[in-house]
C-alpha atoms as a PDB file:
ATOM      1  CA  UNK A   1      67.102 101.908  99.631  1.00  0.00           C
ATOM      2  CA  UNK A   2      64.394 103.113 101.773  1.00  0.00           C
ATOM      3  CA  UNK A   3      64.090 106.926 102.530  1.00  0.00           C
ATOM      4  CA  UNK A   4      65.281 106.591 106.435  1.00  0.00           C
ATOM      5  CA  UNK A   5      68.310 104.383 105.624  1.00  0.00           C
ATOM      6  CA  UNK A   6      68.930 106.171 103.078  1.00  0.00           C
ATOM      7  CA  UNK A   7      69.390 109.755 105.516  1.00  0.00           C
ATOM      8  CA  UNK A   8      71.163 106.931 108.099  1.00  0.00           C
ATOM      9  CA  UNK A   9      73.552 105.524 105.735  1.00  0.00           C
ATOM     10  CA  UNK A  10      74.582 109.541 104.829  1.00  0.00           C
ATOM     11  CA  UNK A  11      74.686 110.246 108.787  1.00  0.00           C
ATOM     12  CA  UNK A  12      77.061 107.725 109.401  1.00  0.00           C
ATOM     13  CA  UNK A  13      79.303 108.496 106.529  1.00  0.00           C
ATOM     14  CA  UNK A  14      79.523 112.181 107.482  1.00  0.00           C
ATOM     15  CA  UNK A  15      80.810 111.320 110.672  1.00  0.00           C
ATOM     16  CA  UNK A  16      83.565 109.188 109.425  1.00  0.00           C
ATOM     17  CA  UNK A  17      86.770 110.762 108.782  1.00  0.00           C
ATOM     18  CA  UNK A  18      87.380 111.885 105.115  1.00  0.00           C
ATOM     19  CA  UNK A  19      90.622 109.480 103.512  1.00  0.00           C
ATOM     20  CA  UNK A  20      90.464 111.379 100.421  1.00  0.00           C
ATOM     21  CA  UNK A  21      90.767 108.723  97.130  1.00  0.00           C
ATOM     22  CA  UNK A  22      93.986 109.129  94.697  1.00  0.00           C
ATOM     23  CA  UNK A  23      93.651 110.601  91.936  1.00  0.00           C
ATOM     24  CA  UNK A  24      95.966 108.352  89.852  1.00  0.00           C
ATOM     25  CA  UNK A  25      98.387 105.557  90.437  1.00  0.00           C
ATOM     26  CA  UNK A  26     101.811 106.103  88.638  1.00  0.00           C
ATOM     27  CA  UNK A  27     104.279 103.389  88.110  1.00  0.00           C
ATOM     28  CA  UNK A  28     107.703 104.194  89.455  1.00  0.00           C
ATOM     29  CA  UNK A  29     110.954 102.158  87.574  1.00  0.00           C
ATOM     30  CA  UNK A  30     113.244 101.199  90.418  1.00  0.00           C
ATOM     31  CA  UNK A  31     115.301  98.738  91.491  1.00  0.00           C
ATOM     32  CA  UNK A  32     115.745  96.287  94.897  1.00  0.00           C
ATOM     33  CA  UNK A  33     119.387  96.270  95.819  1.00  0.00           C
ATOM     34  CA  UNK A  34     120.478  94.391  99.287  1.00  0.00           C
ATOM     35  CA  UNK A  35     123.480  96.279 100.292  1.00  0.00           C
ATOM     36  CA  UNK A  36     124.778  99.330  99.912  1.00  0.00           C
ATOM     37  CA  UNK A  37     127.571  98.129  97.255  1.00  0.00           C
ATOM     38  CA  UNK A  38     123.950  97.576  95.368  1.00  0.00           C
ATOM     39  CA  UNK A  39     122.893 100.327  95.788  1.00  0.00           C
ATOM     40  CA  UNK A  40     125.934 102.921  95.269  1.00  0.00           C
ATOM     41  CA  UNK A  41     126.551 101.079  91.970  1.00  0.00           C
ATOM     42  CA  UNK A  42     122.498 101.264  90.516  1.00  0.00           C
ATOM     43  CA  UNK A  43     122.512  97.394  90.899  1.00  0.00           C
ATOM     44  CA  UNK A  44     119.687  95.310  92.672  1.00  0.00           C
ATOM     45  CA  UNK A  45     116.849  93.757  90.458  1.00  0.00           C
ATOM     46  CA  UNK A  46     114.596  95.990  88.542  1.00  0.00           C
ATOM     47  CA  UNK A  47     111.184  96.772  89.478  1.00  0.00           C
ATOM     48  CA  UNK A  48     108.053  98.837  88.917  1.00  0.00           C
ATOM     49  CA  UNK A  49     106.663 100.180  92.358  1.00  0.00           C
ATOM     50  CA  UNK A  50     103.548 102.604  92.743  1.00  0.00           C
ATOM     51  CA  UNK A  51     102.979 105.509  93.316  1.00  0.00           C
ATOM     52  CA  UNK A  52      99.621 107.063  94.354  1.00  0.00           C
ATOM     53  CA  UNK A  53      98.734 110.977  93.398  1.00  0.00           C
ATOM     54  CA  UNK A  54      96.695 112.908  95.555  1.00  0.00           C
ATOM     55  CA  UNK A  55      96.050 116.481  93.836  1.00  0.00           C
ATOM     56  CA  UNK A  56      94.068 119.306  95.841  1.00  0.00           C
ATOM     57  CA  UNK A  57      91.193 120.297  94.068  1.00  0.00           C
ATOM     58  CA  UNK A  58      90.730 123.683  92.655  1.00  0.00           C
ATOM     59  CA  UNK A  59      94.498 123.576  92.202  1.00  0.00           C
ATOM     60  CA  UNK A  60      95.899 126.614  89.718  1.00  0.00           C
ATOM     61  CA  UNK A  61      99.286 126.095  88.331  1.00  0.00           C
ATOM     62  CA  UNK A  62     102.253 123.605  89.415  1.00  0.00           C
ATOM     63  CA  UNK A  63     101.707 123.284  93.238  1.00  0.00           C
ATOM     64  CA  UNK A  64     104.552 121.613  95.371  1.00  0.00           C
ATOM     65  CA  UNK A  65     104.047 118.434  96.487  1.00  0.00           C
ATOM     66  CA  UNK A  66     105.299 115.653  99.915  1.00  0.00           C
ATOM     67  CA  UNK A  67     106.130 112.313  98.950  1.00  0.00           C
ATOM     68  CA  UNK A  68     104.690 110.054 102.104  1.00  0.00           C
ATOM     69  CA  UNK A  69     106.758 106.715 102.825  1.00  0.00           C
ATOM     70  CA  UNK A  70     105.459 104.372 104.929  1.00  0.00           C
ATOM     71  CA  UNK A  71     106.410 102.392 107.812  1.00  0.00           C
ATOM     72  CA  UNK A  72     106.813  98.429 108.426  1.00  0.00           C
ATOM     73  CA  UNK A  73     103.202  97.764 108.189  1.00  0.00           C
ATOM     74  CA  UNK A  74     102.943  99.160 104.562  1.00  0.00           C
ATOM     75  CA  UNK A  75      99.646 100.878 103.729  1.00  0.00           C
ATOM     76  CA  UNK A  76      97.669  98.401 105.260  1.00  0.00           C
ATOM     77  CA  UNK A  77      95.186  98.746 108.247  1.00  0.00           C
ATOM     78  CA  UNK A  78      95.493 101.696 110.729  1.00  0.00           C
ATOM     79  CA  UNK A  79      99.103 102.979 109.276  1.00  0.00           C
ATOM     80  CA  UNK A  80      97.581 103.139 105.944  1.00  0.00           C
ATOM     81  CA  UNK A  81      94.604 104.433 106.652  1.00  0.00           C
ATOM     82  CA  UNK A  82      96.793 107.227 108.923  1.00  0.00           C
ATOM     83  CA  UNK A  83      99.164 108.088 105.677  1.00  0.00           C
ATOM     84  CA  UNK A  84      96.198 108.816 103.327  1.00  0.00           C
ATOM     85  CA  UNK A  85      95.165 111.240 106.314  1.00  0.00           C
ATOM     86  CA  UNK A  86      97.716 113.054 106.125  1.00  0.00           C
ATOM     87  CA  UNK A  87      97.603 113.265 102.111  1.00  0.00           C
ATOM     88  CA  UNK A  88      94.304 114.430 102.810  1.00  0.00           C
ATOM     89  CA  UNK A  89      95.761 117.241 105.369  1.00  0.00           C
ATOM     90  CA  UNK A  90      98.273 118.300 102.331  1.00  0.00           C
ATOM     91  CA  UNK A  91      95.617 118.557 100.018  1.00  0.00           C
ATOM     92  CA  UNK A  92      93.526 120.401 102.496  1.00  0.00           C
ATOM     93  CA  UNK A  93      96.648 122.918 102.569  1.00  0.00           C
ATOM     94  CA  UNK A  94      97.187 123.263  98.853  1.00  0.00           C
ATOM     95  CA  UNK A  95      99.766 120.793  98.340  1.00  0.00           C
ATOM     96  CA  UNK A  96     100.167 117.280  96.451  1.00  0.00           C
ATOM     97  CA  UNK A  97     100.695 114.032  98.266  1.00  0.00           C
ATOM     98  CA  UNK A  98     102.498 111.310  96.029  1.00  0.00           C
ATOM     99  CA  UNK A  99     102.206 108.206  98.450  1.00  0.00           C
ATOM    100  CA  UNK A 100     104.906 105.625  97.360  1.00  0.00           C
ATOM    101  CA  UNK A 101     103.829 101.456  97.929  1.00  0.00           C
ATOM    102  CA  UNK A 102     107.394  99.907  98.344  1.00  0.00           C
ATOM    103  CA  UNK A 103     105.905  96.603  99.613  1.00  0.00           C
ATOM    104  CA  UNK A 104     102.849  95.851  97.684  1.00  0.00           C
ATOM    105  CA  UNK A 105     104.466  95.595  94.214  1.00  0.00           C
ATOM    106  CA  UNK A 106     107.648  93.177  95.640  1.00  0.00           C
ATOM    107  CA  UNK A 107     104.822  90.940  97.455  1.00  0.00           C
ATOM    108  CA  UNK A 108     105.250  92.088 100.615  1.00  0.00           C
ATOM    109  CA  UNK A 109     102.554  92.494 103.223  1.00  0.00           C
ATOM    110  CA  UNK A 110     104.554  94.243 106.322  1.00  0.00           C
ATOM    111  CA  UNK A 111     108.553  93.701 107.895  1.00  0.00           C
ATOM    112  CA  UNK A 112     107.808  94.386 110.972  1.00  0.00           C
ATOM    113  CA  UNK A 113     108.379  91.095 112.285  1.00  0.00           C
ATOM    114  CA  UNK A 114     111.361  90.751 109.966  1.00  0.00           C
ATOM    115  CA  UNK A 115     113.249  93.811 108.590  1.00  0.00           C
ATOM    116  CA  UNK A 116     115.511  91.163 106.642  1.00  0.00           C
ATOM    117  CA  UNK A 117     112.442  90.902 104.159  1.00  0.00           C
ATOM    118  CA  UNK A 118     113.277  94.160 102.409  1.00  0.00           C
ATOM    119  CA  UNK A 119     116.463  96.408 103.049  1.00  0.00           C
ATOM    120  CA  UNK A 120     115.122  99.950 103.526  1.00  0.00           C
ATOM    121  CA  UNK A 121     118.289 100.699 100.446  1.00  0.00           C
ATOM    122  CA  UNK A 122     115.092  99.812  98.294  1.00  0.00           C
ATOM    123  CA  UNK A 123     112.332 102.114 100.432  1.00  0.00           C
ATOM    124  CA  UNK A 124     115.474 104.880  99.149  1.00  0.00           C
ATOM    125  CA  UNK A 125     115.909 103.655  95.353  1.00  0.00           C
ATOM    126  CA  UNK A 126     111.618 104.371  95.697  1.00  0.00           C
ATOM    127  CA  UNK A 127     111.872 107.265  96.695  1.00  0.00           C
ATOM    128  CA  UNK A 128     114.860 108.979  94.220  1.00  0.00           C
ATOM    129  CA  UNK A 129     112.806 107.438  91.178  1.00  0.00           C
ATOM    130  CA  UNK A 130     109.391 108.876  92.532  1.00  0.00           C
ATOM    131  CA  UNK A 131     111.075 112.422  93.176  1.00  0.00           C
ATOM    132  CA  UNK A 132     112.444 112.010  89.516  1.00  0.00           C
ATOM    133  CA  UNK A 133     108.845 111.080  88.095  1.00  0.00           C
ATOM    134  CA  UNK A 134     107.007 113.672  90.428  1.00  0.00           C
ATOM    135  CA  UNK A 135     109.404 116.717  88.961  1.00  0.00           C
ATOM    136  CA  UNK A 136     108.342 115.720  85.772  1.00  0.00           C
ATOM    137  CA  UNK A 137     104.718 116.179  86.339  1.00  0.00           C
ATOM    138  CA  UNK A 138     103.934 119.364  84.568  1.00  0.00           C
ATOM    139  CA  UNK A 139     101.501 120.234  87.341  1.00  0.00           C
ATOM    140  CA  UNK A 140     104.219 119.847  90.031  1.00  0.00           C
ATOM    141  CA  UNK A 141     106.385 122.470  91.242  1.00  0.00           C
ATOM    142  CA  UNK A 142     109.548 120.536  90.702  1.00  0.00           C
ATOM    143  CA  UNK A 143     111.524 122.837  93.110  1.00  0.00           C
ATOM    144  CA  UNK A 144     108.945 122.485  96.133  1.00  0.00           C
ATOM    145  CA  UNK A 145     109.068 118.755  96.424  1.00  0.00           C
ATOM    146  CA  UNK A 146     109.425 117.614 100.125  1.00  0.00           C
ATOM    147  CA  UNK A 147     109.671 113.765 101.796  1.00  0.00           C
ATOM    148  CA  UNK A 148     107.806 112.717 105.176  1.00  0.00           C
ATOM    149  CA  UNK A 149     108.181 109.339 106.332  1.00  0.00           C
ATOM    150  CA  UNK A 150     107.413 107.063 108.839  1.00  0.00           C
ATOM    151  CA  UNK A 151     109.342 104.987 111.071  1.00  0.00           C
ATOM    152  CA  UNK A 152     111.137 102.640 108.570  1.00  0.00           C
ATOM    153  CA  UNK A 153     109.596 104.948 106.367  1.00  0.00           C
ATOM    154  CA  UNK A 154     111.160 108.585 108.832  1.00  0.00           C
ATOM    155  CA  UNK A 155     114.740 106.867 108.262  1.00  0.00           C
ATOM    156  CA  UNK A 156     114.275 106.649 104.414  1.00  0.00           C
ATOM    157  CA  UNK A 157     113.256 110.435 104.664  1.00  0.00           C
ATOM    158  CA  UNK A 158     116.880 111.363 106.403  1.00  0.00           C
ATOM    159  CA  UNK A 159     118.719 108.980 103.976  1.00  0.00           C
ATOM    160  CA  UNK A 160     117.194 110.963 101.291  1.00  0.00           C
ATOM    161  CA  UNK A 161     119.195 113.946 102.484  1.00  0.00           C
ATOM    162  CA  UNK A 162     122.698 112.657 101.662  1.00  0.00           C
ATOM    163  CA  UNK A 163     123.766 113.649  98.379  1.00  0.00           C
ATOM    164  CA  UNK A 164     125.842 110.379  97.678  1.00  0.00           C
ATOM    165  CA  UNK A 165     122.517 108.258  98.053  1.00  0.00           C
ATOM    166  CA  UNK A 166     120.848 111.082  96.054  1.00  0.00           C
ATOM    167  CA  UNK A 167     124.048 110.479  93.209  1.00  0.00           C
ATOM    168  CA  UNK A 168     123.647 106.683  92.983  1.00  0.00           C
ATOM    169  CA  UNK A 169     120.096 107.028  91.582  1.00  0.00           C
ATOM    170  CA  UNK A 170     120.359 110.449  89.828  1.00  0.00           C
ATOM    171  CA  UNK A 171     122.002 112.389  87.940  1.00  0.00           C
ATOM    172  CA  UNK A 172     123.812 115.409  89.554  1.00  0.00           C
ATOM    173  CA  UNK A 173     121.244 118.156  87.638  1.00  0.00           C
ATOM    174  CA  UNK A 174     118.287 115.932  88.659  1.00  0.00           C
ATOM    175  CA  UNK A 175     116.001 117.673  91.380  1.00  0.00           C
ATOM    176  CA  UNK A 176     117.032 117.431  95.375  1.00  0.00           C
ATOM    177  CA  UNK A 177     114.302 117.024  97.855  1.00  0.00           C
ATOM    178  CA  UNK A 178     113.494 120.767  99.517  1.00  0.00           C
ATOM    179  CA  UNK A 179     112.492 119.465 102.794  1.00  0.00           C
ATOM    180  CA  UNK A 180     112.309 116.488 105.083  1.00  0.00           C
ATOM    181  CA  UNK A 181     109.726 115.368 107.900  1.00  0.00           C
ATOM    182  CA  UNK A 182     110.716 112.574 109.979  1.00  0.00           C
ATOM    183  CA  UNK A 183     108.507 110.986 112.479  1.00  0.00           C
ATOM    184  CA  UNK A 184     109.881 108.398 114.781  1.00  0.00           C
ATOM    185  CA  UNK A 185     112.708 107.835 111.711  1.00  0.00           C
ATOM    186  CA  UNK A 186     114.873 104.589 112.675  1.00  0.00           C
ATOM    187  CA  UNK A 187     118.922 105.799 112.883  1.00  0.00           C
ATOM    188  CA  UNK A 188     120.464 102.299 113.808  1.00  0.00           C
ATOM    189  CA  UNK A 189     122.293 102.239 111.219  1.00  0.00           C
ATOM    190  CA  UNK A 190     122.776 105.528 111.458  1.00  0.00           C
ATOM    191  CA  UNK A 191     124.336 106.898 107.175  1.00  0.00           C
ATOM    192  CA  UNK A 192     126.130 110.051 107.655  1.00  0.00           C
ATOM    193  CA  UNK A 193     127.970 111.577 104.110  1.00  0.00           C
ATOM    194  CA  UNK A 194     130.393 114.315 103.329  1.00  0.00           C
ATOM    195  CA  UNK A 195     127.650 116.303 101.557  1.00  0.00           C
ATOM    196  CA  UNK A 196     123.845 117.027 102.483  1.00  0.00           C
ATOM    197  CA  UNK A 197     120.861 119.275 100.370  1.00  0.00           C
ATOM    198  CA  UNK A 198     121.074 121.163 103.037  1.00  0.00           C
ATOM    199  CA  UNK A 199     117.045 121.185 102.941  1.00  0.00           C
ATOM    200  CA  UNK A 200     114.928 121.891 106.019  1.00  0.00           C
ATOM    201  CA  UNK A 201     114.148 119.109 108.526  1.00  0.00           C
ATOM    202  CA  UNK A 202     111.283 118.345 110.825  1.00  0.00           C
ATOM    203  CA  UNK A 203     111.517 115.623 113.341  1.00  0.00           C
ATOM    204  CA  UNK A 204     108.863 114.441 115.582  1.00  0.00           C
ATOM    205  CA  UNK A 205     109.969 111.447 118.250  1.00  0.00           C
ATOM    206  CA  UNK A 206     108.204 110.501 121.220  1.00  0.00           C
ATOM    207  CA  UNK A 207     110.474 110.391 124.174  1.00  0.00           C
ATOM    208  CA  UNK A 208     109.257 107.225 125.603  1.00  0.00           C
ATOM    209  CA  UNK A 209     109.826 105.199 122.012  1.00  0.00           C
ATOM    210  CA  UNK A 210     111.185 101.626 122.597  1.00  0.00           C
ATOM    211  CA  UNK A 211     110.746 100.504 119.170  1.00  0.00           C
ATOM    212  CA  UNK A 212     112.858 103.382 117.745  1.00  0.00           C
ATOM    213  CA  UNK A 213     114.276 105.290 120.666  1.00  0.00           C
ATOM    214  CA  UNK A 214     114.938 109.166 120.523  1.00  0.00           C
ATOM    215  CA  UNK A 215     119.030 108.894 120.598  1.00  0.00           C
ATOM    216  CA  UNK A 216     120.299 108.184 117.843  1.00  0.00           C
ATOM    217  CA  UNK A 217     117.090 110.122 115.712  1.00  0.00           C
ATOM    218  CA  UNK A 218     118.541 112.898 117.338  1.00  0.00           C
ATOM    219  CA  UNK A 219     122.517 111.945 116.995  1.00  0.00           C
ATOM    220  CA  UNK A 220     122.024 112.138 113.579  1.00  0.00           C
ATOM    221  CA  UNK A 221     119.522 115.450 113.682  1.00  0.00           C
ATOM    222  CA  UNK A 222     122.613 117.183 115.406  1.00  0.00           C
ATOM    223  CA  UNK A 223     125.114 115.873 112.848  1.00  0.00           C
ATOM    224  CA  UNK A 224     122.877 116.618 109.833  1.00  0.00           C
ATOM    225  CA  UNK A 225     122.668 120.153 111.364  1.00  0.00           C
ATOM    226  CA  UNK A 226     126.686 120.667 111.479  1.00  0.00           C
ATOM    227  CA  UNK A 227     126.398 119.680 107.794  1.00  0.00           C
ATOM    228  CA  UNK A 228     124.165 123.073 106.547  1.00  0.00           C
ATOM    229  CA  UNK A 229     120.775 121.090 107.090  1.00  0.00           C
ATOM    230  CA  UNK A 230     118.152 123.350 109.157  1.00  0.00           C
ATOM    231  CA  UNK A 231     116.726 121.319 111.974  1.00  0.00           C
ATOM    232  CA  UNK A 232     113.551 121.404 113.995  1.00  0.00           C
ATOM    233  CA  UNK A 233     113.659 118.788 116.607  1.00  0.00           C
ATOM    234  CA  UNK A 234     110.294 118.541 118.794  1.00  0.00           C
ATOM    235  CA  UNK A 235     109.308 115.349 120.923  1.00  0.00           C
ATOM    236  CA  UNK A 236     106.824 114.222 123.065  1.00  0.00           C
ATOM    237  CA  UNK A 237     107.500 113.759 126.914  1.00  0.00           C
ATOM    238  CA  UNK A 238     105.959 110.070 127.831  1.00  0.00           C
ATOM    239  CA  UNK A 239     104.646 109.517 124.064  1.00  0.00           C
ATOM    240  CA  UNK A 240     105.193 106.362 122.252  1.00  0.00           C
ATOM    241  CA  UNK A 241     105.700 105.095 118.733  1.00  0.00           C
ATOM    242  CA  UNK A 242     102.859 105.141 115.934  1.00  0.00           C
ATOM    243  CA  UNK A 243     101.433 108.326 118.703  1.00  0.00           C
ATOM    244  CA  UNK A 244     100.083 109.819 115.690  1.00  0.00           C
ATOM    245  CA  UNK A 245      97.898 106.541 113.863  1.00  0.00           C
ATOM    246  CA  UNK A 246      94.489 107.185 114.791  1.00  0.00           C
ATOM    247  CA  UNK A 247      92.709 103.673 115.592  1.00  0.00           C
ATOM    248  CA  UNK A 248      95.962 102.250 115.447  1.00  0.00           C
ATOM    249  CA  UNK A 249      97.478  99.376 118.235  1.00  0.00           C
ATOM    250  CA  UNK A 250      97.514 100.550 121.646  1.00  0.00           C
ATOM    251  CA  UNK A 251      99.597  98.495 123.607  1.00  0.00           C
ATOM    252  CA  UNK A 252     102.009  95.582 123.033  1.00  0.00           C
ATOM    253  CA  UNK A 253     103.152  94.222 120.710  1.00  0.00           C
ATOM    254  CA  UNK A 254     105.404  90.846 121.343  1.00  0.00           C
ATOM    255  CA  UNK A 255     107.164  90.286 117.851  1.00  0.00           C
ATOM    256  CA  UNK A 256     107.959  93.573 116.490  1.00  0.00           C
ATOM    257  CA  UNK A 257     111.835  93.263 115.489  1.00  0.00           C
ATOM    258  CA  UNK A 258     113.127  96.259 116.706  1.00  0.00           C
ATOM    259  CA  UNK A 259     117.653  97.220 116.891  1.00  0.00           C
ATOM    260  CA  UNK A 260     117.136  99.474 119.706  1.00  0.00           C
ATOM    261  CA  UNK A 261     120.167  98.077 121.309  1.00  0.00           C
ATOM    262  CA  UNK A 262     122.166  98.514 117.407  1.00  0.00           C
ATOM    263  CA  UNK A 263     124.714 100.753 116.636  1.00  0.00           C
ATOM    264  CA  UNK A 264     126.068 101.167 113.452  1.00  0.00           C
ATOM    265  CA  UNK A 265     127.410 104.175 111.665  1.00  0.00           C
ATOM    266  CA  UNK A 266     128.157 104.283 107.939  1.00  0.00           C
ATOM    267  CA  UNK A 267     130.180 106.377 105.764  1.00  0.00           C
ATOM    268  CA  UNK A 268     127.962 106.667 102.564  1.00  0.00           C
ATOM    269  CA  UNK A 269     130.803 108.389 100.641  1.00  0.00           C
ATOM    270  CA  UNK A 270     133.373 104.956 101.449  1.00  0.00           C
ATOM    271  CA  UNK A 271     130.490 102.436 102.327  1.00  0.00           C
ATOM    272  CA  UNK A 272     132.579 102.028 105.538  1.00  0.00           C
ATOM    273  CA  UNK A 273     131.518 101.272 108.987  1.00  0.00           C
ATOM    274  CA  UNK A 274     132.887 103.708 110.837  1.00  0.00           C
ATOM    275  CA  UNK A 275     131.480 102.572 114.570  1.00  0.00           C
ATOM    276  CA  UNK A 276     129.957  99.493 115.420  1.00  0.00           C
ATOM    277  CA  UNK A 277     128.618  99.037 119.394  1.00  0.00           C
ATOM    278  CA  UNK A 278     129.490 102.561 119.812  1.00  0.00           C
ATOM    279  CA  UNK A 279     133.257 102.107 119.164  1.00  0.00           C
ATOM    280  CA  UNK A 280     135.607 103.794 116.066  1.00  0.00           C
ATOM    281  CA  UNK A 281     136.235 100.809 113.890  1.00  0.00           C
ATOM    282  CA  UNK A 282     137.708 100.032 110.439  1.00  0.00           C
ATOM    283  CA  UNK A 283     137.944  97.201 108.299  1.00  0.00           C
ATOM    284  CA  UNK A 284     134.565  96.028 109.132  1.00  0.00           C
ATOM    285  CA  UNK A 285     133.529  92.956 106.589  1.00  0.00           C
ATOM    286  CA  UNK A 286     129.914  92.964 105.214  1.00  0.00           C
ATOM    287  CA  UNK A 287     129.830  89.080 107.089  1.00  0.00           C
ATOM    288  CA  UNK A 288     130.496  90.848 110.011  1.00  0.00           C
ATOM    289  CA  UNK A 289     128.143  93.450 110.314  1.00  0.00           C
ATOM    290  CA  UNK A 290     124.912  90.804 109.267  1.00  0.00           C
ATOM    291  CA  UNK A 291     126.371  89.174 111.984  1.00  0.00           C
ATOM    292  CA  UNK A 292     126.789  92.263 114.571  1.00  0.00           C
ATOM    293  CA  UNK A 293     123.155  93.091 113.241  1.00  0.00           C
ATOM    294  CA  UNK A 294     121.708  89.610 113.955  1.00  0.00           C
ATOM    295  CA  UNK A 295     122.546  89.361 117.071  1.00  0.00           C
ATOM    296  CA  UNK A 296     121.734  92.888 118.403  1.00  0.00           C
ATOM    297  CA  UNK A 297     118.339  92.714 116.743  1.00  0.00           C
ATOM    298  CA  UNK A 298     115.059  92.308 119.795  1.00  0.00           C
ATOM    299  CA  UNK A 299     111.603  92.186 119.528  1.00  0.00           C
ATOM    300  CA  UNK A 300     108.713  93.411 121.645  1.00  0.00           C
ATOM    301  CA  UNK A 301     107.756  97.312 121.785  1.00  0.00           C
ATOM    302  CA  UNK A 302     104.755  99.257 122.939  1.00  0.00           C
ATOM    303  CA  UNK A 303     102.396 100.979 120.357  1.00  0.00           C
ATOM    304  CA  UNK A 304     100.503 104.028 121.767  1.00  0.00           C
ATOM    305  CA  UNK A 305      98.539 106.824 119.894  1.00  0.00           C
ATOM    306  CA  UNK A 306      98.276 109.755 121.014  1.00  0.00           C
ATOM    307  CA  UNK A 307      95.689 112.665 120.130  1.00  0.00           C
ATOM    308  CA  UNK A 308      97.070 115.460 121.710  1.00  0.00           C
ATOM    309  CA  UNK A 309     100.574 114.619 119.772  1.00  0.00           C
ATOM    310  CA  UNK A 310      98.600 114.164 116.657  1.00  0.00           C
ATOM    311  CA  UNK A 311      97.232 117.195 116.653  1.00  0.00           C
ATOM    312  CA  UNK A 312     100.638 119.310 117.399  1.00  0.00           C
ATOM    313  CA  UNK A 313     102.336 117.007 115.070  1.00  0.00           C
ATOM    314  CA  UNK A 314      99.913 118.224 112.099  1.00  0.00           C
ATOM    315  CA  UNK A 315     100.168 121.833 113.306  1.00  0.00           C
ATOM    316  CA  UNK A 316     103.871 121.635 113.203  1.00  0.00           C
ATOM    317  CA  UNK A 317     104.104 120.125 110.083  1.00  0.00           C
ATOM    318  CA  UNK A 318     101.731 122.599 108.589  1.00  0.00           C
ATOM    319  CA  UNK A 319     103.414 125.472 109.968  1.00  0.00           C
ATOM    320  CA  UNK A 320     106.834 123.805 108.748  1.00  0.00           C
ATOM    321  CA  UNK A 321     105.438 123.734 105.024  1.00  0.00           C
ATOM    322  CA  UNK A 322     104.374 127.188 105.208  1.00  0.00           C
ATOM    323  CA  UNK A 323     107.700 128.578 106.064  1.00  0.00           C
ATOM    324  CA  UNK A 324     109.690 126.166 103.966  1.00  0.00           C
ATOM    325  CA  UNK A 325     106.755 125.932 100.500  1.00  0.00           C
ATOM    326  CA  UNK A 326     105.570 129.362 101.379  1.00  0.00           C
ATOM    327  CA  UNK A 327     101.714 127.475 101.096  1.00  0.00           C
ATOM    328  CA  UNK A 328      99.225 129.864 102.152  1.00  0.00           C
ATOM    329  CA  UNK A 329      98.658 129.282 106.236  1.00  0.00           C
END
């Protein structure tokens, strides 16, 4: 290489954004279960997922660490690229990131087109088994371990508070998550329980979200907050969903499946719908909510990032980690 590319070649790299590279890939035992009988009873096929270890450098000791879930698009493209960002941004702050791959191991590619391809009750088996292999890391604080998700990814990351979805994967000594952050998190259906960890939450929601709109996010933030469950609850007047995926679609998008118009509320201690199309209801059949699902389900939602919600999104979170981890700010 000449000596001029050479310096050109270096130019341009320093001026592209810094995606820091894992450090390891971990494989996760878990399992795929399709409803939440599945689920509750550790049934579903078995399966190794991955998990991909981010450690900050220079680190002294067991640091705590976030395990980052991703949304329908998986860690592909723009959404991928914008959750190894923010591993970078916890590394940069003294923390671990343990990024979880729910799709790539089962041979899936994205859902947002069709949810139906993988119940999110597998994105939360993932995430109990990574928790459980994370805590055993001896260079892990096992008591500072924290969830942020995204989208699909935000509602696996309020599931994870509910201690009978915590119960069905672990064992009642095995570690809790210490804190949730939620951004755009889907609620419809929205799994309430008669017992929360009781951990810190952060939610960040644009208000003008028509993929996952703000209501029922926040339905649930309220409830979760009656249950012992600190709550921060910040959004973002005329801000979209995906505002904080840099380079990501901005505008559009036709086929995105999307139950805006849903609503479903489970009891995870019964596995009982408990309103359906925001009525009480009992006795609700599993045929009858895949049907009551179907045909509430839409498509088409707009996609907008935004910088200036980026960049109070990743202050928040920061200065939510540093109260909650007690990382240096």
């Amino acid at each position: 290489m000449g000596h001029w590319l050479r310096i050109m070649v270096l130019a341009l790299a320093s001026a592209m954004p810094l995606i820091c590279a894992a450090q390891e890939k971990v494989d996760i035992a878990s399992r795929t279960p399709s409803t939440w009988t599945e689920y509750a009873h550790g049934q579903g096929a078995e399966v190794t997922v991955v998990g991909h270890l981010y450690l900050p450098s220079g680190a002294k000791g067991p640091v705590p660490a976030m395990i980052l879930k991703h949304g329908s698009a998986g860690l592909t493209g723009a959404q991928g690229d914008n959750i190894r960002k923010w591993a970078k941004s916890l590394n940069d702050w003294g923390m671990a990131a343990f990024v979880v791959d729910s799709f790539g191991p089962r041979g899936i590619g994205d859902s947002a087109s069709d949810q139906s391809k993988l119940r999110s009750l597998a994105d939360l088996a993932d995430s109990f088994a990574a928790l459980k292999v994370l805590a055993a890391n001896p260079r892990i604080d096992s008591g500072r371990i924290g969830i942020i998700g995204w989208s699909r990814g935000g509602a696996v990351a309020m599931l994870t508070a509910l201690e009978s979805a915590r119960l069905a994967v672990l064992a009642p000594a095995d570690p809790k998550f210490a804190a949730h952050v939620v951004f755009y998190g889907m609620a419809s259906p929205q799994y309430r329980d008669t017992a929360t960890d009781r951990a810190p939450m952060l939610f960040l929601h644009g208000d003008s979200d028509n993929l996952v709109p703000v209501g029922p996010t926040r339905e649930f933030a309220d409830w979760i907050q009656t249950q012992g469950n600190p709550v921060t609850f910040q959004t973002y007047p005329g801000v979209y969903h995906d505002f904080d995926v840099e380079g990501g679609i901005d505008g559009s998008v036709r086929m995105v499946e999307t139950a805006r118009n849903c609503d479903v509320v489970v009891d995870c201690s019964s596995g009982q719908v408990v309103r359906m199309d925001n009525k009480p209801v009992s006795g609700v059949t599993g045929l009858a909510l895949i049907r009551y699902m179907r045909g509430c389900m839409q498509r088409g939602a707009e996609l907008h990032p935004n910088g200036s919600a980026r960049a109070d999104a990743v202050e928040r979170v920061h200065r939510f980690l540093v109260q909650t981890f007690h990382i240096s700010d």
